[in-house]
Protein backbone atom coordinates (compact mmCIF):
# COMPACT_ATOMS: atom_id res chain seq x y z
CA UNK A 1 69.88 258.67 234.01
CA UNK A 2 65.89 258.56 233.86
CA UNK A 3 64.14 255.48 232.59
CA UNK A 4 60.67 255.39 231.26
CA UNK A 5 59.30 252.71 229.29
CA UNK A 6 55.91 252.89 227.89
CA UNK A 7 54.79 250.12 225.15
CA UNK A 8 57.79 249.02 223.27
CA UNK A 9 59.56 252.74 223.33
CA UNK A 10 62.34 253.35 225.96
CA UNK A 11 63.10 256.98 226.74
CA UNK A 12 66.06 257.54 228.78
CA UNK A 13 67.76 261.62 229.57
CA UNK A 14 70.99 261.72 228.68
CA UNK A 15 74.00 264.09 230.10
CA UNK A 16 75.74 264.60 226.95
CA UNK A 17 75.66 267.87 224.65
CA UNK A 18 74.84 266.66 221.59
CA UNK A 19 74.78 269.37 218.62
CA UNK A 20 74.13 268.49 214.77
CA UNK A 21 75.16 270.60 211.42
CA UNK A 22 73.77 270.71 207.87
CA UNK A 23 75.21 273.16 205.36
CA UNK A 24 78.06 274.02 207.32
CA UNK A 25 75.12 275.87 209.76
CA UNK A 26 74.51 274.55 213.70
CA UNK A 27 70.60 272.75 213.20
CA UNK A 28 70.39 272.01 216.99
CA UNK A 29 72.32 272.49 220.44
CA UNK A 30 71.63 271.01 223.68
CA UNK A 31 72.40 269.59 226.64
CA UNK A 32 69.62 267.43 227.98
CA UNK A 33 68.85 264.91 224.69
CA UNK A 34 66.89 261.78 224.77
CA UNK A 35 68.05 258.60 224.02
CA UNK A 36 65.03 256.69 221.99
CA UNK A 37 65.10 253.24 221.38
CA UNK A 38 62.47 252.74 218.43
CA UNK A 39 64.10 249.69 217.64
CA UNK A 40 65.88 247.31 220.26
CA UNK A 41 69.45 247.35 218.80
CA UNK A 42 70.31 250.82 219.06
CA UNK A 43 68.91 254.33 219.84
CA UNK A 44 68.79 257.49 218.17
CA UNK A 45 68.35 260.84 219.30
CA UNK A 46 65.60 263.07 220.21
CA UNK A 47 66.37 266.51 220.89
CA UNK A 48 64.35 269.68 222.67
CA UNK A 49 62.40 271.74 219.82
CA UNK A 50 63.68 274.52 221.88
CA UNK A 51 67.38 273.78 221.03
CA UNK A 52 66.61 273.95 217.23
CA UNK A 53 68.51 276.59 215.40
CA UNK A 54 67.64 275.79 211.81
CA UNK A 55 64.24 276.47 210.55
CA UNK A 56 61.65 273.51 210.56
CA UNK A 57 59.66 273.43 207.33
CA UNK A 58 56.77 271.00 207.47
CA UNK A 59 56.01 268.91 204.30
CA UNK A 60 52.72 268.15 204.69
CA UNK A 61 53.70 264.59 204.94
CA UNK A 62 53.67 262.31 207.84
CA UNK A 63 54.48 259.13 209.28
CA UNK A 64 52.60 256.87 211.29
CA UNK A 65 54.17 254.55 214.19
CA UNK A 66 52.53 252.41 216.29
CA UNK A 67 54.02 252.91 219.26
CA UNK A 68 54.79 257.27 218.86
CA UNK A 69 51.90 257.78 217.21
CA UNK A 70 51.84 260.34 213.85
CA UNK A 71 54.68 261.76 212.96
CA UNK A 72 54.90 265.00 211.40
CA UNK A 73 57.65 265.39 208.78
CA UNK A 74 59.98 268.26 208.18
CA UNK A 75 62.43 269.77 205.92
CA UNK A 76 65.55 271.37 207.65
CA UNK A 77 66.69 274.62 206.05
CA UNK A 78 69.89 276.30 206.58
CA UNK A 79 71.36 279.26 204.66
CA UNK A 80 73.83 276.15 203.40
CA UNK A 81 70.91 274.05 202.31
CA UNK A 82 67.58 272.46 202.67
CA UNK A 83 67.68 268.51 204.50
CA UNK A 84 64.44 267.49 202.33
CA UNK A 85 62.11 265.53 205.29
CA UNK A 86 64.90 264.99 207.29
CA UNK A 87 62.86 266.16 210.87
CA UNK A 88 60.30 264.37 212.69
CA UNK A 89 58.27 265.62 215.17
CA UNK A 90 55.18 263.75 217.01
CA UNK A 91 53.15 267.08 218.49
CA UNK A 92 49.83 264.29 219.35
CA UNK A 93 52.17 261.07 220.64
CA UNK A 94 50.66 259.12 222.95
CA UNK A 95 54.46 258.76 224.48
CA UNK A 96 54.03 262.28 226.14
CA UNK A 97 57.61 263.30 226.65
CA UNK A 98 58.27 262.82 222.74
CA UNK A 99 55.44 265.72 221.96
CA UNK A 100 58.21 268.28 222.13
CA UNK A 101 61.23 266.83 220.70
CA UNK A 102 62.68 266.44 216.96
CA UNK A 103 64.13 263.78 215.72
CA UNK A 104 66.61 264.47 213.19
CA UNK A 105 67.62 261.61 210.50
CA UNK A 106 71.22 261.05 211.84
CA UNK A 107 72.52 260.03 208.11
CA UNK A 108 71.04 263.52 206.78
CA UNK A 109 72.97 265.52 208.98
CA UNK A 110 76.42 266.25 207.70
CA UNK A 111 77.89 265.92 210.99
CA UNK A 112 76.98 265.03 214.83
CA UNK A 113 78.82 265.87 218.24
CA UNK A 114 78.83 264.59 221.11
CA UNK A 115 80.63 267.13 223.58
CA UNK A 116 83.41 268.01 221.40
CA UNK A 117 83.72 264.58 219.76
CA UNK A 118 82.42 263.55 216.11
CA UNK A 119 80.22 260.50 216.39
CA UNK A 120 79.10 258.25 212.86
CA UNK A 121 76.40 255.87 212.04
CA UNK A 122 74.16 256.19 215.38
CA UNK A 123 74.01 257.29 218.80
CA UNK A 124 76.36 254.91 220.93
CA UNK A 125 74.21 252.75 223.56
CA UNK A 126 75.16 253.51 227.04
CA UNK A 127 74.63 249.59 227.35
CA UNK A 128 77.02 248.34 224.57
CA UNK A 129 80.38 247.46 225.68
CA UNK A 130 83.54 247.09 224.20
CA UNK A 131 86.37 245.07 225.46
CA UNK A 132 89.48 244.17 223.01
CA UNK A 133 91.50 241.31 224.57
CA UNK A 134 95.07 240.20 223.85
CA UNK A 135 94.67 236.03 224.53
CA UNK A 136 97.22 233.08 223.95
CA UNK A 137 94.51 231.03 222.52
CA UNK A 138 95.26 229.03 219.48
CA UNK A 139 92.53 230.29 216.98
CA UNK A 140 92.22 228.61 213.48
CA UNK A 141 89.92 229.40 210.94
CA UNK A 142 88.68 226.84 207.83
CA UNK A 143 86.46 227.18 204.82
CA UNK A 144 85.59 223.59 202.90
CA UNK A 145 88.62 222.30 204.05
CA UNK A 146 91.21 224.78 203.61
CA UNK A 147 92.41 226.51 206.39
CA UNK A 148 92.38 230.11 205.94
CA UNK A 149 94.09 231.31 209.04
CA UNK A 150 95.94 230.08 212.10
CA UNK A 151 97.48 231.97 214.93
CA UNK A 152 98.54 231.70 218.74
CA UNK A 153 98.16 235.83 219.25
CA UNK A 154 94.34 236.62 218.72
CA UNK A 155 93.12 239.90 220.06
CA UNK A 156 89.59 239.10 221.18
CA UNK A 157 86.92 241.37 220.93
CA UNK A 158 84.12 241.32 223.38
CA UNK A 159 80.50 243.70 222.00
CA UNK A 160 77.53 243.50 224.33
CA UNK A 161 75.20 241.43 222.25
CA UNK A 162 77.39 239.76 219.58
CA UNK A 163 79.58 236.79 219.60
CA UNK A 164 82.84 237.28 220.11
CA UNK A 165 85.31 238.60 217.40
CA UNK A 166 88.70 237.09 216.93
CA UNK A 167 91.38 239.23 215.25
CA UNK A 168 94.49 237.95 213.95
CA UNK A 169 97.72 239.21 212.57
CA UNK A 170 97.49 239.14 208.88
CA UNK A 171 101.01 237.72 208.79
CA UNK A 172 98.89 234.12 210.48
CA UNK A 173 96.27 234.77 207.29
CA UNK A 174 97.09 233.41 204.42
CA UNK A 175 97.05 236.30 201.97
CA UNK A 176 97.61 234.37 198.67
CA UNK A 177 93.40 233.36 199.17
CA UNK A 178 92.41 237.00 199.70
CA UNK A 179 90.76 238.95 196.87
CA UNK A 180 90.54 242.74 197.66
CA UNK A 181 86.48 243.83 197.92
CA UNK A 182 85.32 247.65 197.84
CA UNK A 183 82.76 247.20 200.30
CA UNK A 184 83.09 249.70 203.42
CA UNK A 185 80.97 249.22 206.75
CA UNK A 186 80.80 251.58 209.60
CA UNK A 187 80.77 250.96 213.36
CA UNK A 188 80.06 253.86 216.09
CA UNK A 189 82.11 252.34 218.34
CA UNK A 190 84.99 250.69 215.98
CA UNK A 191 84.82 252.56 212.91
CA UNK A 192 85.31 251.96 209.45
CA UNK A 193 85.87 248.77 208.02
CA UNK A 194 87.53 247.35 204.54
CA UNK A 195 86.72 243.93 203.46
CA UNK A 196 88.62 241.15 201.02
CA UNK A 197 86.81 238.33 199.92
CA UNK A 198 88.57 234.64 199.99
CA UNK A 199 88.51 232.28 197.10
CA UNK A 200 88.67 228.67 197.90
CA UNK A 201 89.07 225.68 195.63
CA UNK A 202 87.48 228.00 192.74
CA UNK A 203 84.45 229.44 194.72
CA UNK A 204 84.84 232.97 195.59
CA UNK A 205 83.41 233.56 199.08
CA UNK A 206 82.68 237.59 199.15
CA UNK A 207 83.13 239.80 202.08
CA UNK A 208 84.63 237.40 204.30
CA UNK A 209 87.36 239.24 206.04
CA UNK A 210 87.26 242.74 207.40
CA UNK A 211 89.92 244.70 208.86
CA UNK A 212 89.99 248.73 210.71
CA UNK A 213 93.35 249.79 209.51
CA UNK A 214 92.21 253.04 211.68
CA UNK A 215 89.75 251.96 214.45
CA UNK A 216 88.04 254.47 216.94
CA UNK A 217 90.01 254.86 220.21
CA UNK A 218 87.96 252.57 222.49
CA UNK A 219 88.98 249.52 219.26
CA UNK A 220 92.62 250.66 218.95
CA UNK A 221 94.12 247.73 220.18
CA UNK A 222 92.27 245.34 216.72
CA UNK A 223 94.03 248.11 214.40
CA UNK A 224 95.70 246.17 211.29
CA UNK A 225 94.32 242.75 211.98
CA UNK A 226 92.07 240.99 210.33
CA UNK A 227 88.75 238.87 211.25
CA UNK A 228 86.13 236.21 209.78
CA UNK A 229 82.67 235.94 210.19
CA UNK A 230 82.93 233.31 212.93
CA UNK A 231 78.70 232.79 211.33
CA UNK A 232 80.69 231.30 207.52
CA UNK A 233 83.59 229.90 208.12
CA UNK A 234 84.41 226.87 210.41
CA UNK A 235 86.23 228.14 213.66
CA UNK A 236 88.78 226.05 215.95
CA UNK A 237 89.42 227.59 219.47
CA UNK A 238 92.07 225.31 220.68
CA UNK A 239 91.62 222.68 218.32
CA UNK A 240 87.51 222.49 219.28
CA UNK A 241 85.13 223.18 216.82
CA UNK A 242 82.83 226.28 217.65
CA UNK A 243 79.22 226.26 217.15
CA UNK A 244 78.79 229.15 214.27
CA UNK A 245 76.59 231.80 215.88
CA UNK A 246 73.30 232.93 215.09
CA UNK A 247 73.53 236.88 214.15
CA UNK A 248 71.61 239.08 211.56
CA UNK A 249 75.05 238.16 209.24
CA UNK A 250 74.57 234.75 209.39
């Protein structure tokens, strides 16, 4: 896998073939995609103009990065439907290898493959890891006082980059201080998650507590069990106080 880093974009070749739909149509198919990272926590995809199927419909508008230079914007038209500025192309960028790719917004595509596999949210990082422990460690989790959780049978979870995550049986969760919350998050590499908020003493803490009651494969083994934001609540590994991490949730 190539590396090439020039200012702060990273352009790496990836192996996979990556295709994307809209309108029930194929937009793009290829087998040599590029792995941008225009931001540091994750990358998206850039794809060969020559693997476009769909028809590329410029808007006249365009979008100016620092680093890629001016981006030309596109609508995507299939016979199922028009993706309104949902392509980006940068014909001029000073990053030369990006001058005949498309980026396609990855939300604006109705689905994404990689191989023969659906993938949601963004590309996965061929850096991030995921590791799901099963651990004997006595785990117990407080908020003002109360504890909220306690159990001897954690399954630990282990991302590249993030603190880790301690899942725990919801029959060691006290249930009777859960309040059921309609937020959803996604996770390429977990999937998707349901939340409950906990009330304590009369304060309603929201979106405390998420659970994957169906996770992706490589997160099968944290299926059914529930976890805290180690960043808001207080957390005891083996009766020791843990420092709460510093994260974008905090």
């Amino acid at each position: 896998m190539g590396n090439e880093q020039r200012g702060r974009v990273r352009v790496e070749h990836s192996a996979k073939r990556v295709r994307a739909f809209f309108g029930g149509e194929l937009v793009a198919d290829t087998t040599s995609p590029r792995l941008v990272w225009e931001i540091p926590y994750y990358p998206a995809y850039y794809l060969p103009l020559s693997s476009v199927r769909a028809e590329l419909k410029q808007t006249g508008e365009t979008k100016h990065s620092p680093s890629r230079g001016e981006g030309v914007l596109h609508d995507v038209v299939t016979a199922g439907g028009t993706a309104e500025g949902a392509a980006l192309t940068y014909p001029d960028s000073p990053v030369e290898e990006l001058r005949d790719l498309v980026r396609f917004e990855f939300a604006a595509m109705d689905e994404w493959l990689e191989e023969d596999e659906p993938i949601y949210v963004h590309p996965r990082d061929p850096y991030k890891r995921v590791d799901v422990l099963g651990s004997s460690r006595h785990v117990r989790v407080a908020l003002d006082g109360v504890t909220l959780a306690a159990s001897s049978q954690p399954r630990i979870l282990f991302e590249t980059s993030l603190p880790p995550r301690y899942y725990l049986p919801l029959s060691d969760v006290r249930s009777d201080l859960l309040r059921p919350s309609d937020t959803q998050t996604h996770c390429p590499y977990k999937g998707t998650a349901t939340y409950w908020s906990v009330e304590v003493n009369g304060k309603l803490h929201e979106d405390l507590v998420w659970i994957y009651r169906a996770p992706l494969p490589e997160s099968q083994k944290v299926a059914g069990l529930a976890c805290f934001y180690s960043e808001k609540v207080d957390l005891f590994i083996d009766g020791e106080l843990q420092e709460k991490p510093k994260t974008p949730w905090s």
